[in-house]
PDB file of N, CA and C in Angstrom:
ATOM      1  N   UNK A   1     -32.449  32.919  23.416  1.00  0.00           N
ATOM      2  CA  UNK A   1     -31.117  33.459  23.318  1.00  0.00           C
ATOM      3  C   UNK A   1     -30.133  32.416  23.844  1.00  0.00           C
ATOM      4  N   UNK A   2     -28.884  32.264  23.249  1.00  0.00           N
ATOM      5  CA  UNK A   2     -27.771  31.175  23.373  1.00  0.00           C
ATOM      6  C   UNK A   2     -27.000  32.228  24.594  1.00  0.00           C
ATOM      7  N   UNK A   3     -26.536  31.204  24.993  1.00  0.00           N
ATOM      8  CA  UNK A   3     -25.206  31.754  25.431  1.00  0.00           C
ATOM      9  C   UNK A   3     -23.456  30.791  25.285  1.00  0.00           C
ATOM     10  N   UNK A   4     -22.753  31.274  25.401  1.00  0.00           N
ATOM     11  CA  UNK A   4     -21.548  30.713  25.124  1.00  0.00           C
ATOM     12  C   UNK A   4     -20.927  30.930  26.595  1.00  0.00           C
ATOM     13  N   UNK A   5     -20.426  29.308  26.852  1.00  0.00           N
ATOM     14  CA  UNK A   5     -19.191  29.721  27.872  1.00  0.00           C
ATOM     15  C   UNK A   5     -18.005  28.743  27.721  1.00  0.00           C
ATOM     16  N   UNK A   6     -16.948  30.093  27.337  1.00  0.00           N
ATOM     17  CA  UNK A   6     -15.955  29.216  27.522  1.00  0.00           C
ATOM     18  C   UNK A   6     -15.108  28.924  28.779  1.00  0.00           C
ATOM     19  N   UNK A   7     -14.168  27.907  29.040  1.00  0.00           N
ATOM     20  CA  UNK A   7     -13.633  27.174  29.840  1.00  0.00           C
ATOM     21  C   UNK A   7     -12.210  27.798  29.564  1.00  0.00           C
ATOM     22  N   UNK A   8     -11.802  28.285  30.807  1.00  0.00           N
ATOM     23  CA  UNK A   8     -10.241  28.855  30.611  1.00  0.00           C
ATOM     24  C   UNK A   8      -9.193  27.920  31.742  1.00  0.00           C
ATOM     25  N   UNK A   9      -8.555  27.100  30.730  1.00  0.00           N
ATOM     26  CA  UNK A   9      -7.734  25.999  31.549  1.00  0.00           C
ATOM     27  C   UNK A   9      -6.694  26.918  32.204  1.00  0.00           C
ATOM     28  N   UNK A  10      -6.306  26.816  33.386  1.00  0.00           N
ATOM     29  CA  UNK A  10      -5.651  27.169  34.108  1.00  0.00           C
ATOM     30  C   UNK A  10      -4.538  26.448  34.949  1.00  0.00           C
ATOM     31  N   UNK A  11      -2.830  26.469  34.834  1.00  0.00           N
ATOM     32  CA  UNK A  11      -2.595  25.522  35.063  1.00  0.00           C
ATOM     33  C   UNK A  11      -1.897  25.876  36.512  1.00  0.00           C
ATOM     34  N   UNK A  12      -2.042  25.634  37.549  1.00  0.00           N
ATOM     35  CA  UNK A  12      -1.055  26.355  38.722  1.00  0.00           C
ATOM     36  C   UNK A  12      -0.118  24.962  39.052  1.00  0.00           C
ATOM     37  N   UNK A  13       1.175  25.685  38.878  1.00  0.00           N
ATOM     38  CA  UNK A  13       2.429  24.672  39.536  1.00  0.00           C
ATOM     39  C   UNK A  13       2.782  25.245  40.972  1.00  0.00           C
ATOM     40  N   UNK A  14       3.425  23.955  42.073  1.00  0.00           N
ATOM     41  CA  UNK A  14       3.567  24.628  43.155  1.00  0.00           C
ATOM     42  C   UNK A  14       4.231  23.277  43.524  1.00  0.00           C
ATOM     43  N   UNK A  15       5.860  23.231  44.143  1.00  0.00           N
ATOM     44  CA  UNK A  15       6.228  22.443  44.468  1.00  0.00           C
ATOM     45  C   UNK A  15       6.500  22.178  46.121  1.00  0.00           C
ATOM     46  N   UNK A  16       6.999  20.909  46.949  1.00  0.00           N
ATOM     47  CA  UNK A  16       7.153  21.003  47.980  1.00  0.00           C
ATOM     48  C   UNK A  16       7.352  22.158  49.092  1.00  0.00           C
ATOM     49  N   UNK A  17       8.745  22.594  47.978  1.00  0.00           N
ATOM     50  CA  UNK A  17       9.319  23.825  49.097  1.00  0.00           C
ATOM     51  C   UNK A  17       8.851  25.166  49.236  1.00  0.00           C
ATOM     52  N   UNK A  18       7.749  25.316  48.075  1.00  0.00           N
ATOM     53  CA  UNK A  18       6.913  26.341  47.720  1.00  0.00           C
ATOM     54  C   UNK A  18       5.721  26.208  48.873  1.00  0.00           C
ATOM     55  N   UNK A  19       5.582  25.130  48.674  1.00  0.00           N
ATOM     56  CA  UNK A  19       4.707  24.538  50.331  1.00  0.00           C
ATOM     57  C   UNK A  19       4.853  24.816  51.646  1.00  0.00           C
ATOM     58  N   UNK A  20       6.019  24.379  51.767  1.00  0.00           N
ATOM     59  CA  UNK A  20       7.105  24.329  53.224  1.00  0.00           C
ATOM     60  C   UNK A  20       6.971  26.527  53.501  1.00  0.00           C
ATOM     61  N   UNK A  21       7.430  27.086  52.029  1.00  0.00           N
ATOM     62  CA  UNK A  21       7.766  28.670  52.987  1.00  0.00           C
ATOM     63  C   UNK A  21       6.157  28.950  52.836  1.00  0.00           C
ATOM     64  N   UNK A  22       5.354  28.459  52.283  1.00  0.00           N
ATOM     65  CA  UNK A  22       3.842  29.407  52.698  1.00  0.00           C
ATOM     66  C   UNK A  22       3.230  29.339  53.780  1.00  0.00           C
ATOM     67  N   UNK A  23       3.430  27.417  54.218  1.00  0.00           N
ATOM     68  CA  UNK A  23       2.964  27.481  55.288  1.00  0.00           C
ATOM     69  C   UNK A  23       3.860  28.630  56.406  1.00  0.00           C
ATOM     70  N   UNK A  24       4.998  28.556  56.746  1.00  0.00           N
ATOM     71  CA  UNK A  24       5.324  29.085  57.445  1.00  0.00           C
ATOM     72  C   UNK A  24       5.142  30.897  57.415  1.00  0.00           C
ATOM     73  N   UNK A  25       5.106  31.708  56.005  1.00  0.00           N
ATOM     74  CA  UNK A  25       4.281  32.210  55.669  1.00  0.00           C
ATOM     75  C   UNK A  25       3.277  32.705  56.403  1.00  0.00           C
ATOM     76  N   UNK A  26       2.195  31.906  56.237  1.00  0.00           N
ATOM     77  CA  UNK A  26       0.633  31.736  56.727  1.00  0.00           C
ATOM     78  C   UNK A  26       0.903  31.968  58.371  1.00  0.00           C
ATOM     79  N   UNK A  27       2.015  31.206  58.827  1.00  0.00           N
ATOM     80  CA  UNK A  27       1.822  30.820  60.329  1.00  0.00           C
ATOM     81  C   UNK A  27       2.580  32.653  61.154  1.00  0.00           C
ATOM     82  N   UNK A  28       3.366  32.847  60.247  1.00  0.00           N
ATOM     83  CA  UNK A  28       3.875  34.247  60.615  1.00  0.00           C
ATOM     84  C   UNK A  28       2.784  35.341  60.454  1.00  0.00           C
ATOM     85  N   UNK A  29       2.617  35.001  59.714  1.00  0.00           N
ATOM     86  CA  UNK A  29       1.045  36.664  59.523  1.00  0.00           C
ATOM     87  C   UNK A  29       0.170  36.552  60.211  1.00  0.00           C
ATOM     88  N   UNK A  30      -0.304  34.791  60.862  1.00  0.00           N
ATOM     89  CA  UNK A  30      -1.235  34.766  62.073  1.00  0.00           C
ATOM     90  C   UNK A  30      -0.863  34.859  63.046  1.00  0.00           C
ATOM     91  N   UNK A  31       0.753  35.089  63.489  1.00  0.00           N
ATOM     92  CA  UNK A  31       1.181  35.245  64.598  1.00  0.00           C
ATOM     93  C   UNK A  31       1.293  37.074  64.447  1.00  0.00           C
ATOM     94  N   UNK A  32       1.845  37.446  63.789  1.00  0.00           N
ATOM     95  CA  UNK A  32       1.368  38.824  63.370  1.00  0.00           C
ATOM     96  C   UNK A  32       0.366  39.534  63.940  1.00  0.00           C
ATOM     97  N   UNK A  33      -0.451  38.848  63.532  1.00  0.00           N
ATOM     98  CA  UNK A  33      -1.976  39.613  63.445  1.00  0.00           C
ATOM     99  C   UNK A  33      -2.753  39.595  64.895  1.00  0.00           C
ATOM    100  N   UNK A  34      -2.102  38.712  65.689  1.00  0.00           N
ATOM    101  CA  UNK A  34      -2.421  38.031  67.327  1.00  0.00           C
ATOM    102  C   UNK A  34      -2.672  37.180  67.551  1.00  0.00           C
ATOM    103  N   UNK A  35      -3.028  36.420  66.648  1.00  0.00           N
ATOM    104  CA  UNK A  35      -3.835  35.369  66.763  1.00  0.00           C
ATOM    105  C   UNK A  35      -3.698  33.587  67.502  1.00  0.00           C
ATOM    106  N   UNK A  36      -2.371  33.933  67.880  1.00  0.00           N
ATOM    107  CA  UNK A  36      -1.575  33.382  68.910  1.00  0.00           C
ATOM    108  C   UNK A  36      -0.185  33.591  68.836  1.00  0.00           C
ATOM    109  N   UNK A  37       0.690  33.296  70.184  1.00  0.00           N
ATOM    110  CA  UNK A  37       2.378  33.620  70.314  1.00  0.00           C
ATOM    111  C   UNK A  37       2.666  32.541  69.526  1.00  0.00           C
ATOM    112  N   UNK A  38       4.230  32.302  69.812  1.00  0.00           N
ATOM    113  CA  UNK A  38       5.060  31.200  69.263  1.00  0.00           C
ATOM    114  C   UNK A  38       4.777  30.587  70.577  1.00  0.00           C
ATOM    115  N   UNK A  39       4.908  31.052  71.400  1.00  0.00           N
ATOM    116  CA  UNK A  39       4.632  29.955  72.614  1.00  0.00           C
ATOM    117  C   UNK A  39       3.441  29.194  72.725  1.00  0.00           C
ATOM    118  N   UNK A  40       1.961  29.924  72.164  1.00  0.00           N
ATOM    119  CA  UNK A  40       1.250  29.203  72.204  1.00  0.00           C
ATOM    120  C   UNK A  40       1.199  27.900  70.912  1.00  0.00           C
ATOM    121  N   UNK A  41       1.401  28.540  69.996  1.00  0.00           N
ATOM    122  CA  UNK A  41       1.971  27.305  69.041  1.00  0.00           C
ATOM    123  C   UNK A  41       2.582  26.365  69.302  1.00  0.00           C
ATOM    124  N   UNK A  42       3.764  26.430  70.369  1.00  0.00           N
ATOM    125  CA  UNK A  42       4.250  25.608  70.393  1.00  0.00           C
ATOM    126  C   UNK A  42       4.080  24.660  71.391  1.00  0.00           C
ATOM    127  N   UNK A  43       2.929  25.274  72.594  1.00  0.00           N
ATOM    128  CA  UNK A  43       1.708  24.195  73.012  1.00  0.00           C
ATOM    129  C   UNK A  43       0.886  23.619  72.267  1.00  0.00           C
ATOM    130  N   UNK A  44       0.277  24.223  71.036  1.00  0.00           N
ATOM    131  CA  UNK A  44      -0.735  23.235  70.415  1.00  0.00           C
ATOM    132  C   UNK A  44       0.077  21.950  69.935  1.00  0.00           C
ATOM    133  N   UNK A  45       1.275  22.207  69.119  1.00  0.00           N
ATOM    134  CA  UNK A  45       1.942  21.178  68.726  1.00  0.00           C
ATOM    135  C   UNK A  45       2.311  20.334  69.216  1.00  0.00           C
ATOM    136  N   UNK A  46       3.174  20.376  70.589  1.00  0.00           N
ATOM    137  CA  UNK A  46       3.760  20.056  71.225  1.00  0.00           C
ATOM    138  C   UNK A  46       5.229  19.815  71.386  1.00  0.00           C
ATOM    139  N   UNK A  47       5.476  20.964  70.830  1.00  0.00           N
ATOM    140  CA  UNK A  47       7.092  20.788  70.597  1.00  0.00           C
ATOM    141  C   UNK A  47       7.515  22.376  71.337  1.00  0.00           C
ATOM    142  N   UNK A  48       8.770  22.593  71.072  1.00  0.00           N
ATOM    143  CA  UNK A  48       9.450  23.733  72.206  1.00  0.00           C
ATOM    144  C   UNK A  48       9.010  25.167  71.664  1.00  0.00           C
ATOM    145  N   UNK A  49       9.728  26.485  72.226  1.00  0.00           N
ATOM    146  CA  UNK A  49       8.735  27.109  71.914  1.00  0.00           C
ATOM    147  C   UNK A  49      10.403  28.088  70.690  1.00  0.00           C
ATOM    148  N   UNK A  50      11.598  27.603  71.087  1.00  0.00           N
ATOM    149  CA  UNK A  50      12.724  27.580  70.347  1.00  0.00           C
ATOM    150  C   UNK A  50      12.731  27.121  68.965  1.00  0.00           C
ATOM    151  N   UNK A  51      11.782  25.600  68.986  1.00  0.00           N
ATOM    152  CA  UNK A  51      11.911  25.338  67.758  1.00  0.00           C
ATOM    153  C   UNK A  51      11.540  26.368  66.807  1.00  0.00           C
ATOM    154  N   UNK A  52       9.784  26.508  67.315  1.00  0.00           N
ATOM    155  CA  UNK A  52       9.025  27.122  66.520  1.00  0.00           C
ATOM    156  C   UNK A  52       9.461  28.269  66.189  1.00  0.00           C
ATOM    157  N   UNK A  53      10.061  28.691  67.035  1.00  0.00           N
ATOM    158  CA  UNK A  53      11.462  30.369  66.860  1.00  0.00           C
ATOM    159  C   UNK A  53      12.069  30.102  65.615  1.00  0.00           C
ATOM    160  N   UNK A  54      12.735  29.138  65.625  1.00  0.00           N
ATOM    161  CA  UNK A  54      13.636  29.007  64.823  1.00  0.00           C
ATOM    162  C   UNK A  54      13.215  28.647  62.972  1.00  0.00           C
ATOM    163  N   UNK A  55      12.233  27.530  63.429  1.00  0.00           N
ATOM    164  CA  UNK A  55      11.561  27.049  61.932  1.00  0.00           C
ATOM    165  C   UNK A  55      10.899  28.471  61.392  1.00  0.00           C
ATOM    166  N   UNK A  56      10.125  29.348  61.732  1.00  0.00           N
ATOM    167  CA  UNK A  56       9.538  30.681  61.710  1.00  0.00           C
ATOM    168  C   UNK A  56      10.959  32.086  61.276  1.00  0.00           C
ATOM    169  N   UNK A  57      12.205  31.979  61.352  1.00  0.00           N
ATOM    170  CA  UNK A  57      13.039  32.569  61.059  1.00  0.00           C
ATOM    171  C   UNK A  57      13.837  31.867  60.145  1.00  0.00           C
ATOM    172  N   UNK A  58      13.399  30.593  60.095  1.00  0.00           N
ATOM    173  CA  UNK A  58      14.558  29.730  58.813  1.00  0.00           C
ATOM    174  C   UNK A  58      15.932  29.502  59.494  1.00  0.00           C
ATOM    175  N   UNK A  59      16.233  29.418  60.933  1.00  0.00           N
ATOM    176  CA  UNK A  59      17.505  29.311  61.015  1.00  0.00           C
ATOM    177  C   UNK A  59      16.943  26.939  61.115  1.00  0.00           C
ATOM    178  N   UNK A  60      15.723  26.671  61.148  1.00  0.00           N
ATOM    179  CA  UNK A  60      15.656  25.457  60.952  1.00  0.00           C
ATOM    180  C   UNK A  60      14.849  25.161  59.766  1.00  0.00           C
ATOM    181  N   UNK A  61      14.212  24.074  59.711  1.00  0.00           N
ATOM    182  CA  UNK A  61      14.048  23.235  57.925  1.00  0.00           C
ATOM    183  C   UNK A  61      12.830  23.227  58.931  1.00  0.00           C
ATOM    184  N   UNK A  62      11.310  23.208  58.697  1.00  0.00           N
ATOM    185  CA  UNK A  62      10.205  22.657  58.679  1.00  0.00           C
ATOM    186  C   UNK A  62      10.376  21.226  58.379  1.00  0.00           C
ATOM    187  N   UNK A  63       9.986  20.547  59.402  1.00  0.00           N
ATOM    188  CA  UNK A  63       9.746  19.038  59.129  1.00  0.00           C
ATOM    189  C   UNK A  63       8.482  18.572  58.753  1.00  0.00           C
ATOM    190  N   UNK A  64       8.332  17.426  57.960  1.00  0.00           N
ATOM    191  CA  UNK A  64       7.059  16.766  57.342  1.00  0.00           C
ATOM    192  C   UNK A  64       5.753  16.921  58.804  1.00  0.00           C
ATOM    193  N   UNK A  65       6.689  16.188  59.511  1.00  0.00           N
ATOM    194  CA  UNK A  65       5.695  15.984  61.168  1.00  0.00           C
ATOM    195  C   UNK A  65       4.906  16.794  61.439  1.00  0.00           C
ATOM    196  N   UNK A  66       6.163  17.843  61.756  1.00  0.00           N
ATOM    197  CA  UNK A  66       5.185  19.027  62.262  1.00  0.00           C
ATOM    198  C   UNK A  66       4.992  19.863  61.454  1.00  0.00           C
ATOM    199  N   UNK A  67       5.228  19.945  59.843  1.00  0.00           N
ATOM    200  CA  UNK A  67       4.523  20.677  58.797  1.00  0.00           C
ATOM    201  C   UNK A  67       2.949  20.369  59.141  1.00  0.00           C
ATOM    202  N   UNK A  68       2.627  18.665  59.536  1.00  0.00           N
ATOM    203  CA  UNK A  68       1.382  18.037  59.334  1.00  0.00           C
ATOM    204  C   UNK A  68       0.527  18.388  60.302  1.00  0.00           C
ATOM    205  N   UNK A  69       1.419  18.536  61.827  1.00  0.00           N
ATOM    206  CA  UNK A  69       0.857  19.215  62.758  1.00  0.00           C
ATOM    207  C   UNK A  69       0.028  20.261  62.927  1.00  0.00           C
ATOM    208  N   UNK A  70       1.016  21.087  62.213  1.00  0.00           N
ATOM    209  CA  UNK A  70       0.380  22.475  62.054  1.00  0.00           C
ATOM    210  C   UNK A  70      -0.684  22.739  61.060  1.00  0.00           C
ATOM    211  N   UNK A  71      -0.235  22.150  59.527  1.00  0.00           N
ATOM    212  CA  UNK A  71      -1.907  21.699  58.854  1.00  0.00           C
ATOM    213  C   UNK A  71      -3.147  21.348  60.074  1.00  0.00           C
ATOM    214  N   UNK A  72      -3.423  20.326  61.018  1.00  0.00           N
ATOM    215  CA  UNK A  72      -4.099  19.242  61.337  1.00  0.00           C
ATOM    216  C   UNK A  72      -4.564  20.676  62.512  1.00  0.00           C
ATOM    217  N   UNK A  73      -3.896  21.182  63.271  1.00  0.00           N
ATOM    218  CA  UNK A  73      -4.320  21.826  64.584  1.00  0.00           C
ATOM    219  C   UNK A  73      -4.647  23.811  63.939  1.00  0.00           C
ATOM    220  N   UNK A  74      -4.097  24.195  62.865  1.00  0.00           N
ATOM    221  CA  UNK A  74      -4.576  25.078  62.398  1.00  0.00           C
ATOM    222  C   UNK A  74      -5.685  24.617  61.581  1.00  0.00           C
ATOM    223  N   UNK A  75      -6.121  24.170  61.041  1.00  0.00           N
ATOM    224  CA  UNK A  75      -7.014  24.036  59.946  1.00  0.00           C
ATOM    225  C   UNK A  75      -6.675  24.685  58.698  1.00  0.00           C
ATOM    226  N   UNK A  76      -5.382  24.649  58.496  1.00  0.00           N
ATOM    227  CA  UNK A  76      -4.829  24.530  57.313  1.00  0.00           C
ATOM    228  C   UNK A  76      -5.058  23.847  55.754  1.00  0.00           C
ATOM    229  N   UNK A  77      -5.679  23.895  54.777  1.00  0.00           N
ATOM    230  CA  UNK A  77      -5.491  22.978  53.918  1.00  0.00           C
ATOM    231  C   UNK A  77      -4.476  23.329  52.783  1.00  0.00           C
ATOM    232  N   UNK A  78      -3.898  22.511  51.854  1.00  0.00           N
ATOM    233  CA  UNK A  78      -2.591  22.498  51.053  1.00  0.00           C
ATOM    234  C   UNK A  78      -3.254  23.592  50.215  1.00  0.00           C
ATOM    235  N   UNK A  79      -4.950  23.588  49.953  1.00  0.00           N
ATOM    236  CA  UNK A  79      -5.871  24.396  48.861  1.00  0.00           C
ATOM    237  C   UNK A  79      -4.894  25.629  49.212  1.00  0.00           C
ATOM    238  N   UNK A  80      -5.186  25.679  50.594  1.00  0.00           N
ATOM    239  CA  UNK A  80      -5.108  27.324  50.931  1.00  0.00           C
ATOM    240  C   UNK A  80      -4.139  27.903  50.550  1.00  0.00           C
ATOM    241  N   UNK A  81      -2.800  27.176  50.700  1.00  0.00           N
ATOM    242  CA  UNK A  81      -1.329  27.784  50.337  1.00  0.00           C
ATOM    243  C   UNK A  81      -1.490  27.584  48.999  1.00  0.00           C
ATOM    244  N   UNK A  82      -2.093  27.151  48.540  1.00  0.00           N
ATOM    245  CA  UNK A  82      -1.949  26.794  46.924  1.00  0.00           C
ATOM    246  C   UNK A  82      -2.958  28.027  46.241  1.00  0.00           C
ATOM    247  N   UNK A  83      -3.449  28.237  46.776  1.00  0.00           N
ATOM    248  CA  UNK A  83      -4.625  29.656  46.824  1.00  0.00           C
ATOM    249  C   UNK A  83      -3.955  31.209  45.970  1.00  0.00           C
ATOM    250  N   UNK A  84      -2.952  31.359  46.783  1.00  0.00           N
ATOM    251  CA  UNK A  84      -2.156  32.671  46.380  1.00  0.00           C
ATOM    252  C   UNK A  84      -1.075  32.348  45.357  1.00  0.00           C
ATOM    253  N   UNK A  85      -1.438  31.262  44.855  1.00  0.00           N
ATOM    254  CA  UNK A  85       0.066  30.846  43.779  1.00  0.00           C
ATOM    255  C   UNK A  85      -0.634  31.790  42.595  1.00  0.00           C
ATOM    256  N   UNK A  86       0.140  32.564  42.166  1.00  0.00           N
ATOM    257  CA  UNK A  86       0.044  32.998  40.423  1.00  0.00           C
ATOM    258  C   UNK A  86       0.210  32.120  39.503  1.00  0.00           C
ATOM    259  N   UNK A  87      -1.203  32.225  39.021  1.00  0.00           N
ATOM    260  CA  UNK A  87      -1.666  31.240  37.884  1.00  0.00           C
ATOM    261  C   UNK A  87      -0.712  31.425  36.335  1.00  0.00           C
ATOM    262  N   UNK A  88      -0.962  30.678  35.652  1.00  0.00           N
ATOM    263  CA  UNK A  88      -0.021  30.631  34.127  1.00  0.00           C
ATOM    264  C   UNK A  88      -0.909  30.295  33.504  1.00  0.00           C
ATOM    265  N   UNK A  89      -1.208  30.835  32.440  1.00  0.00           N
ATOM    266  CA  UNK A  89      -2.389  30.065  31.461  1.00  0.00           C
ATOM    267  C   UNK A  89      -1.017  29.405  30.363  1.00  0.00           C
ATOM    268  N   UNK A  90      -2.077  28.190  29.618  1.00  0.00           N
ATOM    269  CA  UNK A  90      -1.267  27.102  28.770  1.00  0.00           C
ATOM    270  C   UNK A  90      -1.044  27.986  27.448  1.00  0.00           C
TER     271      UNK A  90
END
């Protein structure tokens, strides 16, 4: 007996800033959930605990740095935010 399989191309788009709000996103629902304060975040990083207030409410811009930070000390990968994007077929 044969079998057939087809291949369903799938194309997911996802740009920088689509990046920038998931992570922060991601970092709110784990602060949510308990899984640490803003204060402790903002010991792992090493930055204030205001910033992280602020980048987390949007009254600041996520920077590359500590976008990378927070990838590198969460175990974050780009996969992951890229994970929940709604797919488009061609």
């Amino acid at each position: 007996m044969y079998f057939s399989l087809e291949s369903e191309f799938v194309e997911i788009r996802v740009d920088f800033a689509t990046l920038k709000s998931r992570l922060v996103n991601h970092i709110n629902k784990r602060i949510n959930n308990g899984e640490f304060t803003e204060r402790g975040l903002a010991r792992l990083l090493g930055i204030s605990q205001p910033q992280v207030h602020n980048v987390l409410k949007g009254a600041r811009k996520l920077s590359c740095e500590v976008g990378d930070r927070i990838l590198v000390k969460l175990d974050v990968s780009l996969l992951d935010l890229i994970a929940d994007q709604p797919r488009t077929e061609n």
